[in-house]
PDB file of N, CA and C in Angstrom:
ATOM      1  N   UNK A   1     -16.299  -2.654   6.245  1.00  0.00           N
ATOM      2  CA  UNK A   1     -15.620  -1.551   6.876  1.00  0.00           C
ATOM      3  C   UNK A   1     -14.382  -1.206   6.053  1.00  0.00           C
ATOM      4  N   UNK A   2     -14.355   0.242   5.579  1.00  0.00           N
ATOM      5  CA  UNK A   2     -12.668   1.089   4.622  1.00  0.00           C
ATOM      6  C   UNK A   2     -11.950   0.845   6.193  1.00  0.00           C
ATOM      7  N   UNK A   3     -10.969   0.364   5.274  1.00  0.00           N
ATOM      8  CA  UNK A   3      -9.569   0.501   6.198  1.00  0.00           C
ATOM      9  C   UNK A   3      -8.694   1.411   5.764  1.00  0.00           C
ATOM     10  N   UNK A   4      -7.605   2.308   6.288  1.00  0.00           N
ATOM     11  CA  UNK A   4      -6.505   2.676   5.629  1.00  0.00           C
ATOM     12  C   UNK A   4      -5.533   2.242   6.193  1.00  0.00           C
ATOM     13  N   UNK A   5      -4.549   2.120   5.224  1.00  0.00           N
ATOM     14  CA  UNK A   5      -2.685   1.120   5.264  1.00  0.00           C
ATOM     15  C   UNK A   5      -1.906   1.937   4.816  1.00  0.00           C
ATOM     16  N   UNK A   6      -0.816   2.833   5.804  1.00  0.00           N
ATOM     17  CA  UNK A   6       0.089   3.133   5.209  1.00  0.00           C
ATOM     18  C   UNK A   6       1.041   2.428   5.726  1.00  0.00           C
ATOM     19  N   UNK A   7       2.057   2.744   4.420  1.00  0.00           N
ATOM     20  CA  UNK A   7       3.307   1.565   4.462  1.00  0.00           C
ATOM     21  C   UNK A   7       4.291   2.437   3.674  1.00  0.00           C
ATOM     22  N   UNK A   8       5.576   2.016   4.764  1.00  0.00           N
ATOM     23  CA  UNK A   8       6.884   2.488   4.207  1.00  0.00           C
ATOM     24  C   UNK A   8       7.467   1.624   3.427  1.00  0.00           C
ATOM     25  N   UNK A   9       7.887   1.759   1.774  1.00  0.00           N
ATOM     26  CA  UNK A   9       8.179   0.866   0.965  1.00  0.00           C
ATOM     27  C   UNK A   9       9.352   1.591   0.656  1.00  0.00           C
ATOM     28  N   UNK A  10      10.435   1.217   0.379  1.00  0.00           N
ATOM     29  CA  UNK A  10      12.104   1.230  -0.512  1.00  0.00           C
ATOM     30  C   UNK A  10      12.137   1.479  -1.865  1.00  0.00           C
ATOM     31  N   UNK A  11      11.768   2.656  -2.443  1.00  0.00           N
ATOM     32  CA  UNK A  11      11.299   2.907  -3.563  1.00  0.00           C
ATOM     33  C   UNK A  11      12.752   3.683  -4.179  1.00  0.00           C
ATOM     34  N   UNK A  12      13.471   3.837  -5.273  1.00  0.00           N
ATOM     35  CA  UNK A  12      14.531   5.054  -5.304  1.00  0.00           C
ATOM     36  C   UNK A  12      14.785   5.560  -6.216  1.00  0.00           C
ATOM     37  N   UNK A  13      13.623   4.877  -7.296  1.00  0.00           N
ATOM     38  CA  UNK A  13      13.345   5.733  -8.430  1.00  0.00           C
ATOM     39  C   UNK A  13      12.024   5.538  -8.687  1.00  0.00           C
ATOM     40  N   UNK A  14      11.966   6.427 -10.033  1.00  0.00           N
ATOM     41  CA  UNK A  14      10.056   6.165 -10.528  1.00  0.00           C
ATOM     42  C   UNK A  14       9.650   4.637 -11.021  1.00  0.00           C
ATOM     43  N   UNK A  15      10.704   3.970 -11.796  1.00  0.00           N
ATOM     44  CA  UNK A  15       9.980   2.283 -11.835  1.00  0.00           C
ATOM     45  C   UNK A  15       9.740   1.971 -10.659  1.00  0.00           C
ATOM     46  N   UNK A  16      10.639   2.267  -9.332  1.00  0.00           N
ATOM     47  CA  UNK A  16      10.257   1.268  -8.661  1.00  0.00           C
ATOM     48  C   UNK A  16       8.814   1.697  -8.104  1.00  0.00           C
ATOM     49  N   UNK A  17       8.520   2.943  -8.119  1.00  0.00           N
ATOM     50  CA  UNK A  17       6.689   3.766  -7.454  1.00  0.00           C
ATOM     51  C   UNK A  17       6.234   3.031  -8.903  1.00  0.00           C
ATOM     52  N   UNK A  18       6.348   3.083  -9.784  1.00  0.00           N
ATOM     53  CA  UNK A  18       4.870   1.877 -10.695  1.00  0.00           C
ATOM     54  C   UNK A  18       4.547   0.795 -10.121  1.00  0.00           C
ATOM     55  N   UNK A  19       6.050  -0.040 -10.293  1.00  0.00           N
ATOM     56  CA  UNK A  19       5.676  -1.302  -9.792  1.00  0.00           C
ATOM     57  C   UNK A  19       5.011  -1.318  -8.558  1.00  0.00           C
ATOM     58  N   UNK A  20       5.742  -0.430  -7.489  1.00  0.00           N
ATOM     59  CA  UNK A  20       4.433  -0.275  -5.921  1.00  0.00           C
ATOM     60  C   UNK A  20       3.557  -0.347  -6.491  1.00  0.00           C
ATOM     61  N   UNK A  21       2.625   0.410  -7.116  1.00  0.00           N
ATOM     62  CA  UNK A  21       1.447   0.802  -7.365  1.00  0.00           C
ATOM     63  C   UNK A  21       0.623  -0.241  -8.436  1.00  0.00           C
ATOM     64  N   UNK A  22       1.497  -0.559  -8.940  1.00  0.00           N
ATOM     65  CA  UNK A  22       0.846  -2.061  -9.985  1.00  0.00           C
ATOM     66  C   UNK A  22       0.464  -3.185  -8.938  1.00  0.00           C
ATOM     67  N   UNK A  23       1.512  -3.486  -7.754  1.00  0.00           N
ATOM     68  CA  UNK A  23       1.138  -4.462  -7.057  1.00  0.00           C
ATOM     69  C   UNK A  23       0.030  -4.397  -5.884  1.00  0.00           C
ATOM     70  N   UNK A  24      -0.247  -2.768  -5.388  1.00  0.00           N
ATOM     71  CA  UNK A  24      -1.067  -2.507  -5.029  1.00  0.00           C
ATOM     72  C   UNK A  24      -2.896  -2.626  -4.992  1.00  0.00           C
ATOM     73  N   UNK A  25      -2.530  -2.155  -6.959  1.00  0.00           N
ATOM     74  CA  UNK A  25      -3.898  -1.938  -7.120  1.00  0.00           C
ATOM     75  C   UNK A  25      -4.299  -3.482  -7.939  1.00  0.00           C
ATOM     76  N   UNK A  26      -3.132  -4.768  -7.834  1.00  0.00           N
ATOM     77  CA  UNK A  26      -3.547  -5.787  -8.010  1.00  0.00           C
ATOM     78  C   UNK A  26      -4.266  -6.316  -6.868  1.00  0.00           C
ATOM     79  N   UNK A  27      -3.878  -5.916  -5.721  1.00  0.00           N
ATOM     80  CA  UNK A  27      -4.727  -6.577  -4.439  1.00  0.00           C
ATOM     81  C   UNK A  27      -6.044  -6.194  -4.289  1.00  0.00           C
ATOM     82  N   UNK A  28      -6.814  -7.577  -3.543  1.00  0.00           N
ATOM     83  CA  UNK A  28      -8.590  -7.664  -3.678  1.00  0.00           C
ATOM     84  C   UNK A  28      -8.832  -6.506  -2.805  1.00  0.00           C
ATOM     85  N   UNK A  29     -10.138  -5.544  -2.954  1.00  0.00           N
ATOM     86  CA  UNK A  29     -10.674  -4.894  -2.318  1.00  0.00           C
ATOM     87  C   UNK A  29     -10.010  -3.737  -2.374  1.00  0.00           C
ATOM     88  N   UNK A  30      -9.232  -3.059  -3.427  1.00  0.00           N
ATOM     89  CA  UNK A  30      -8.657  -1.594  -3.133  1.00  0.00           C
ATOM     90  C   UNK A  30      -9.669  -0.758  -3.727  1.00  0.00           C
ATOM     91  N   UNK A  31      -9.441   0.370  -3.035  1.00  0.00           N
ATOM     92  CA  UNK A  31     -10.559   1.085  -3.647  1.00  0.00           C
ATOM     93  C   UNK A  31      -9.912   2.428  -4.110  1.00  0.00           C
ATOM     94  N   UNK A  32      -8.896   3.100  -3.276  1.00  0.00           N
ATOM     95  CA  UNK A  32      -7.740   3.883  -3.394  1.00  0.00           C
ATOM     96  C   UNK A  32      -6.780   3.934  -3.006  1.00  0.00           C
ATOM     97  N   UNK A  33      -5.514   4.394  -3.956  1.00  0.00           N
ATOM     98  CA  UNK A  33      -4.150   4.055  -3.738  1.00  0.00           C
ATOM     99  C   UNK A  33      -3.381   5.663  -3.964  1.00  0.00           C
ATOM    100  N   UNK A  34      -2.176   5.612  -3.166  1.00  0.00           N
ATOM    101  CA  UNK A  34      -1.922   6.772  -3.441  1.00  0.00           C
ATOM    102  C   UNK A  34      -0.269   7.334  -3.224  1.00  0.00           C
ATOM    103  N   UNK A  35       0.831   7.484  -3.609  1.00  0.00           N
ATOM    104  CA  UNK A  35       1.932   7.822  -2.879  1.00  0.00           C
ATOM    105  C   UNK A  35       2.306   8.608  -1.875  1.00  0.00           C
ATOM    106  N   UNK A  36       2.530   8.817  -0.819  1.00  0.00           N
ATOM    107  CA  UNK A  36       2.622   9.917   0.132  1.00  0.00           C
ATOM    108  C   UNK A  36       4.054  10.510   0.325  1.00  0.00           C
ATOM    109  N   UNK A  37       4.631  10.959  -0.248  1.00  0.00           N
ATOM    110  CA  UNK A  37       6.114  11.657  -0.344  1.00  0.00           C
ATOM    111  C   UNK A  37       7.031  10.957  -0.319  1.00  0.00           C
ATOM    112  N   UNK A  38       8.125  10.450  -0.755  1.00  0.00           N
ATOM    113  CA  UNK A  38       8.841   9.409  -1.685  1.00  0.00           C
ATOM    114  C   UNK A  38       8.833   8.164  -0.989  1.00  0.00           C
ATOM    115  N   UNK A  39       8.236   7.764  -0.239  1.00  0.00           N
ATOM    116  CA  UNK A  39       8.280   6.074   0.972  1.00  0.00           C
ATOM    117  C   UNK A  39       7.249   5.816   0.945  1.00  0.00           C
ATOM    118  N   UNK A  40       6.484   6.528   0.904  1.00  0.00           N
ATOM    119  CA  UNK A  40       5.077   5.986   1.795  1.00  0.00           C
ATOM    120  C   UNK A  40       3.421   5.600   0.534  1.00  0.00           C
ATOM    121  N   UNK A  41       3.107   4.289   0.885  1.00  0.00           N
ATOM    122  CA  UNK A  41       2.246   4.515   0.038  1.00  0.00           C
ATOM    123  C   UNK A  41       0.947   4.171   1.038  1.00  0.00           C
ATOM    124  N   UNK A  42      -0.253   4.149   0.379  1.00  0.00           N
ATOM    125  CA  UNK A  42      -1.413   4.873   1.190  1.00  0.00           C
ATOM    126  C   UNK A  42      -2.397   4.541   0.621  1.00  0.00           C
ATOM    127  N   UNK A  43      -3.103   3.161   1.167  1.00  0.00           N
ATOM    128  CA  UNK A  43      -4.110   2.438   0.698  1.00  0.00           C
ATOM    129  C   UNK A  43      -5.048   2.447   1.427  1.00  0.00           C
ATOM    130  N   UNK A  44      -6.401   2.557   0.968  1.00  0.00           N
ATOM    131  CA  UNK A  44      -7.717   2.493   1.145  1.00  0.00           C
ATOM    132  C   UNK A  44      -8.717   1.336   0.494  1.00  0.00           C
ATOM    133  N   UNK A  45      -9.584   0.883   1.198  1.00  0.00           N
ATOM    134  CA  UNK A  45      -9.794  -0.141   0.680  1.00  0.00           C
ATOM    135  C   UNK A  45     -10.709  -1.046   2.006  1.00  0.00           C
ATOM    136  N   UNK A  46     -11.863  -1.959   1.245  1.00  0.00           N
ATOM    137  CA  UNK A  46     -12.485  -3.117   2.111  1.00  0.00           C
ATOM    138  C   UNK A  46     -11.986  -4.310   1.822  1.00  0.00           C
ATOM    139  N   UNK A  47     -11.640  -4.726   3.096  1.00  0.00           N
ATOM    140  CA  UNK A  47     -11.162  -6.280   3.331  1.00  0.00           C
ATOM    141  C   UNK A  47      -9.844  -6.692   2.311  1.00  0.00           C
ATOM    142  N   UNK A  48      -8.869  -5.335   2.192  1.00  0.00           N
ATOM    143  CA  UNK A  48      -7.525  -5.364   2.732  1.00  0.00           C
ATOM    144  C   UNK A  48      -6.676  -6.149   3.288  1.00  0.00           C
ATOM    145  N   UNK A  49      -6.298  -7.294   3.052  1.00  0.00           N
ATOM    146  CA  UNK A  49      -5.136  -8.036   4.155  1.00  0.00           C
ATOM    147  C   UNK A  49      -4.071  -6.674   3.784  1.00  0.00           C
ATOM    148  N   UNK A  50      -3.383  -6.300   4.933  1.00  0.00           N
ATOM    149  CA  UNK A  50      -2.474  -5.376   5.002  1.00  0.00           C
ATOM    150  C   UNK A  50      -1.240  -6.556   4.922  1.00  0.00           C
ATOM    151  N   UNK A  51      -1.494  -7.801   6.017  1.00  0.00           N
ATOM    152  CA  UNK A  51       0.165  -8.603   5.665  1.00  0.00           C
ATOM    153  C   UNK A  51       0.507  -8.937   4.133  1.00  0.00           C
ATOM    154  N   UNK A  52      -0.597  -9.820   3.825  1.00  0.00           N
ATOM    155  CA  UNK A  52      -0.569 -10.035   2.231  1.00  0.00           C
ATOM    156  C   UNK A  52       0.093  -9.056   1.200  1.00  0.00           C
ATOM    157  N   UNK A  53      -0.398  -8.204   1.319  1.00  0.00           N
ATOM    158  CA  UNK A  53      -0.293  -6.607   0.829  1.00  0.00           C
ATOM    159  C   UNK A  53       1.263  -6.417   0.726  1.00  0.00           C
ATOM    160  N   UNK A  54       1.904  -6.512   1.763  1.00  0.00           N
ATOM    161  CA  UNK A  54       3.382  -6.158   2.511  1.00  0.00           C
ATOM    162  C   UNK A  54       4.082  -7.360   2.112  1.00  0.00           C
ATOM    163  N   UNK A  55       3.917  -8.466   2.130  1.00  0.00           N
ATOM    164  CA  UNK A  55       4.454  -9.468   1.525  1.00  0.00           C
ATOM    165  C   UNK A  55       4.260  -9.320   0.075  1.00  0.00           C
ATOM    166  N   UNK A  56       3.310  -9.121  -0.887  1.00  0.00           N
ATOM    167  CA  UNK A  56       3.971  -8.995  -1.941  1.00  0.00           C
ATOM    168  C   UNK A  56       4.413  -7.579  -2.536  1.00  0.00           C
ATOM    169  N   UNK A  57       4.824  -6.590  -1.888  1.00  0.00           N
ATOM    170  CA  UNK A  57       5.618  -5.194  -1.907  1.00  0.00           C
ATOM    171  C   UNK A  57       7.153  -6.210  -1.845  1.00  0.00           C
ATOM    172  N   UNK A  58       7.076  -6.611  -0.734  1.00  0.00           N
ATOM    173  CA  UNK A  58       8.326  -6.881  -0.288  1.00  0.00           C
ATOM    174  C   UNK A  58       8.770  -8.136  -1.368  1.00  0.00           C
ATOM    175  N   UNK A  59       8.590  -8.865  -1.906  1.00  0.00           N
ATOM    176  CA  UNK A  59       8.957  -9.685  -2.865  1.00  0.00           C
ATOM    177  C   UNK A  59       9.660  -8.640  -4.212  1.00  0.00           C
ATOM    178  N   UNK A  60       8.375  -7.806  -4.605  1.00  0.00           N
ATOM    179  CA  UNK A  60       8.660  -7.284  -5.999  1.00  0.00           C
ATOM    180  C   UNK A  60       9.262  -5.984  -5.566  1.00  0.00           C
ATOM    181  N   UNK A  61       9.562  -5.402  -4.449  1.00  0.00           N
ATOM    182  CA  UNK A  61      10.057  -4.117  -4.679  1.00  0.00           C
ATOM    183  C   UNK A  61      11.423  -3.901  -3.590  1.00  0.00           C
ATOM    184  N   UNK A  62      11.298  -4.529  -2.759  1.00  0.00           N
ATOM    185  CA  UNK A  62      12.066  -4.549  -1.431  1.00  0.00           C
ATOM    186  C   UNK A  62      11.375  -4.470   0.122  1.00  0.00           C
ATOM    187  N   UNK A  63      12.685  -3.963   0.657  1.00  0.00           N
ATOM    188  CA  UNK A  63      11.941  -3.300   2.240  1.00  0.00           C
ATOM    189  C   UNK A  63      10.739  -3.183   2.819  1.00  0.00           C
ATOM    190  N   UNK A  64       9.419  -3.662   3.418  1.00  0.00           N
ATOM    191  CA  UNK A  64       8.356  -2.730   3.463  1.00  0.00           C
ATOM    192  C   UNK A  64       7.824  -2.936   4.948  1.00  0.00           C
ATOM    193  N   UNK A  65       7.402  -1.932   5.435  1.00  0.00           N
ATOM    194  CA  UNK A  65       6.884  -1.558   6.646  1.00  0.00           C
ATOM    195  C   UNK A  65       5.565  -1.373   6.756  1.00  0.00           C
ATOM    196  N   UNK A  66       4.834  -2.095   7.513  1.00  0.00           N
ATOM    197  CA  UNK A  66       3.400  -1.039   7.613  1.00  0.00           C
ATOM    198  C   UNK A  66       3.494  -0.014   8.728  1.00  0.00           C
ATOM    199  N   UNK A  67       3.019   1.092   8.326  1.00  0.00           N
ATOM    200  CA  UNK A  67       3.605   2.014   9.066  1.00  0.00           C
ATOM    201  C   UNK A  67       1.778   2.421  10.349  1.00  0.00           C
ATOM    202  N   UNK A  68       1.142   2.291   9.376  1.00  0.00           N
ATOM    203  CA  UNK A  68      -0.298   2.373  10.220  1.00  0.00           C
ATOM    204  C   UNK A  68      -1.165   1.607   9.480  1.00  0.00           C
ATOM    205  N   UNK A  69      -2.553   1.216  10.258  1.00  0.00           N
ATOM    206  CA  UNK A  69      -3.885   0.367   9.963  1.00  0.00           C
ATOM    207  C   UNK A  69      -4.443   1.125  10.877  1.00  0.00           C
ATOM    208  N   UNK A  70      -5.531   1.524   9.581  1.00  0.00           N
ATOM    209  CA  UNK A  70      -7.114   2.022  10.559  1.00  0.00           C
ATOM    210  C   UNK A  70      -8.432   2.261  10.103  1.00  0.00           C
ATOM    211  N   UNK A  71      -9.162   2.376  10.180  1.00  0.00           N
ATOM    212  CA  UNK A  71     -10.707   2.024  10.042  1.00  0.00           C
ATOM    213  C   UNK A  71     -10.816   4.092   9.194  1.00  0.00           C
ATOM    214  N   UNK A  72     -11.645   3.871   8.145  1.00  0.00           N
ATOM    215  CA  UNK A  72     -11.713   5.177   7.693  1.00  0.00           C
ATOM    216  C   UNK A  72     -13.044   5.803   7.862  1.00  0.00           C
ATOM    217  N   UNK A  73     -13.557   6.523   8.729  1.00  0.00           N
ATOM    218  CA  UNK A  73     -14.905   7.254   8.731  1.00  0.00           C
ATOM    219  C   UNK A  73     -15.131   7.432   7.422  1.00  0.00           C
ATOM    220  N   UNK A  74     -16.626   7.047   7.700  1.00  0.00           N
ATOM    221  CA  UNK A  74     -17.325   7.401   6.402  1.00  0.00           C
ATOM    222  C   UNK A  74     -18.797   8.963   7.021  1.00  0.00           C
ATOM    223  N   UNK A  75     -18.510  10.018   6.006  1.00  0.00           N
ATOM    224  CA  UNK A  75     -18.882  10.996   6.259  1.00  0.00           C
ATOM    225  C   UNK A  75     -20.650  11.106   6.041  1.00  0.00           C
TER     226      UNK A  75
END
């Protein structure tokens, strides 16, 4: 089952959106990743740990929130 994870991350320049996104698309099972207007990033993906996920945001980047988890229709 695709899940989607958005999460409010502490980002306040452009290194720090790479590194999001490096640590992102290091985690098992992503399938798509994406920024959503300067906080928010926006993962898709099977068998996702969202805590895992948020714990290592929050190590390498700062702050992070999950802001939603949910199951993604498939069309």
């Amino acid at each position: 089952m695709k899940q989607k994870i958005v999460m409010k991350v502490s980002m306040n320049c452009q290194k720090c959106k790479t590194k999001a996104l490096k640590v992102v698309a290091a985690a098992n099972g992503v399938n798509f990743m994406g920024l959503e207007g300067d906080d928010k990033v926006v993962v898709v993906g099977d068998g996702v740990d969202a805590v895992k996920l948020a714990k290592a945001l929050r190590k390498k980047i700062g702050h992070t929130d999950i802001l939603s988890l949910g199951e993604v229709k498939a069309n």
